[in-house]
Protein backbone atom coordinates (compact mmCIF):
# COMPACT_ATOMS: atom_id res chain seq x y z
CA UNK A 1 0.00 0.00 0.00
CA UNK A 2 2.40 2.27 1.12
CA UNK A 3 4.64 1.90 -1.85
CA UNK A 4 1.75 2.19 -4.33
CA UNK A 5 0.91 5.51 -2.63
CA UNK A 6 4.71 6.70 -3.35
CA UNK A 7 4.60 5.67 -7.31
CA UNK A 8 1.50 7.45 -7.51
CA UNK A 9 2.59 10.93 -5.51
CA UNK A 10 4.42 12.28 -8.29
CA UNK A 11 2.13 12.13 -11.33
CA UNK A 12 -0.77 13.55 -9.05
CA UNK A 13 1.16 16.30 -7.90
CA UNK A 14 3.05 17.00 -11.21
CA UNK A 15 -0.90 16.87 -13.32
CA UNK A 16 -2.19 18.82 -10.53
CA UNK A 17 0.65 21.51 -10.13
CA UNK A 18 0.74 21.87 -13.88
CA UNK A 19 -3.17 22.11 -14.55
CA UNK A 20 -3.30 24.86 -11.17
CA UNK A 21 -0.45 27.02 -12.83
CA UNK A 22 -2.03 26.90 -16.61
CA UNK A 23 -4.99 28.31 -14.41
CA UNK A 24 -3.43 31.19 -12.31
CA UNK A 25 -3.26 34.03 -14.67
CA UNK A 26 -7.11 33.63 -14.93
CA UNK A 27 -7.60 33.63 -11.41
CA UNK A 28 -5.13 36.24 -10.37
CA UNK A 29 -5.60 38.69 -12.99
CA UNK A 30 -9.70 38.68 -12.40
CA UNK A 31 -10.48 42.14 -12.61
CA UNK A 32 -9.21 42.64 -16.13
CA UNK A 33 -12.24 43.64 -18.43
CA UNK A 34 -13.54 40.96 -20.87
CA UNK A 35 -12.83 37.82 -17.96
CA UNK A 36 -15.66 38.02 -16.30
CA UNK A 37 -16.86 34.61 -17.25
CA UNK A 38 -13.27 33.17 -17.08
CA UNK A 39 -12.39 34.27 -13.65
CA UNK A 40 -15.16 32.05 -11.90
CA UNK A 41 -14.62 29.33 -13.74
CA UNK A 42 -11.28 29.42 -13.24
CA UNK A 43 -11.17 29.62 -9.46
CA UNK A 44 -14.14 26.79 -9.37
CA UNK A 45 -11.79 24.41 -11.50
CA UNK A 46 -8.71 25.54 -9.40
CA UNK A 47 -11.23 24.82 -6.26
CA UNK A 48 -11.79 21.25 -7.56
CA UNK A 49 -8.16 20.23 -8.72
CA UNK A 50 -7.49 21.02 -5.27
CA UNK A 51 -9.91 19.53 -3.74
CA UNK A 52 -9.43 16.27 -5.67
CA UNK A 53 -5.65 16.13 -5.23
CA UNK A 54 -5.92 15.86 -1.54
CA UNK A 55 -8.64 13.35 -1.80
CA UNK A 56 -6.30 11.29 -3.93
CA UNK A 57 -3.12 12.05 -1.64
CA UNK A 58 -4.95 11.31 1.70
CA UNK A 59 -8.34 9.85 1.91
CA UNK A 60 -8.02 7.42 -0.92
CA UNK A 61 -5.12 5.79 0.74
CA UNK A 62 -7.00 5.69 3.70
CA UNK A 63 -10.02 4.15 2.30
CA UNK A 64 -8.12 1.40 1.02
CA UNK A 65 -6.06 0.95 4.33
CA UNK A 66 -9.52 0.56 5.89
CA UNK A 67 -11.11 -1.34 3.92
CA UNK A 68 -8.36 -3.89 2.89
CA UNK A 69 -8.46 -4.71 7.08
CA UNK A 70 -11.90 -6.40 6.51
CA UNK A 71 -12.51 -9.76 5.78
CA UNK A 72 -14.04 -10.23 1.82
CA UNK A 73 -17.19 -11.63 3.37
CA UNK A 74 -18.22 -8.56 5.57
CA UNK A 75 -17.77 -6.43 2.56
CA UNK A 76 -19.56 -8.29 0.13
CA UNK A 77 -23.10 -9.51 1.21
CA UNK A 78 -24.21 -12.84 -0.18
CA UNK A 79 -27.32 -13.23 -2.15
CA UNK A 80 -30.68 -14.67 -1.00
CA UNK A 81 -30.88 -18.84 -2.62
């Protein structure tokens, strides 16, 4: 688990750094006539690349530690015969 999570931490942060700087002149520069539709959208997708690169850094992990702790049959309910 714990080496899966350390092959994966570089291409989320590397997608995620690179998408959040394509987006910063958008968000920073806001006030500039003609981005009014831009600016919002771009701190909303900024908001959500954030948002889903700590899900994938932290909780996933977590999730997985959690869950991989319970037996197969407690997780999976058998069907009615």
């Amino acid at each position: 688990m714990l080496r899966g999570a350390r092959e994966r931490l570089s291409p989320i942060l590397m997608t995620s750094v690179a998408a959040g700087r394509a987006r910063m002149p958008l968000v920073v520069g806001g006030d500039v006539p003609g981005h009014e539709i831009e600016h919002p959208m771009a701190v909303v997708i900024l908001g959500g690349l954030l948002t889903s690169t700590l899900l994938n850094l932290f909780v996933m992990p977590t999730l997985y530690l959690h869950l991989a702790r319970r037996p197969l049959s407690i997780r999976i309910p058998r069907r009615a015969q």
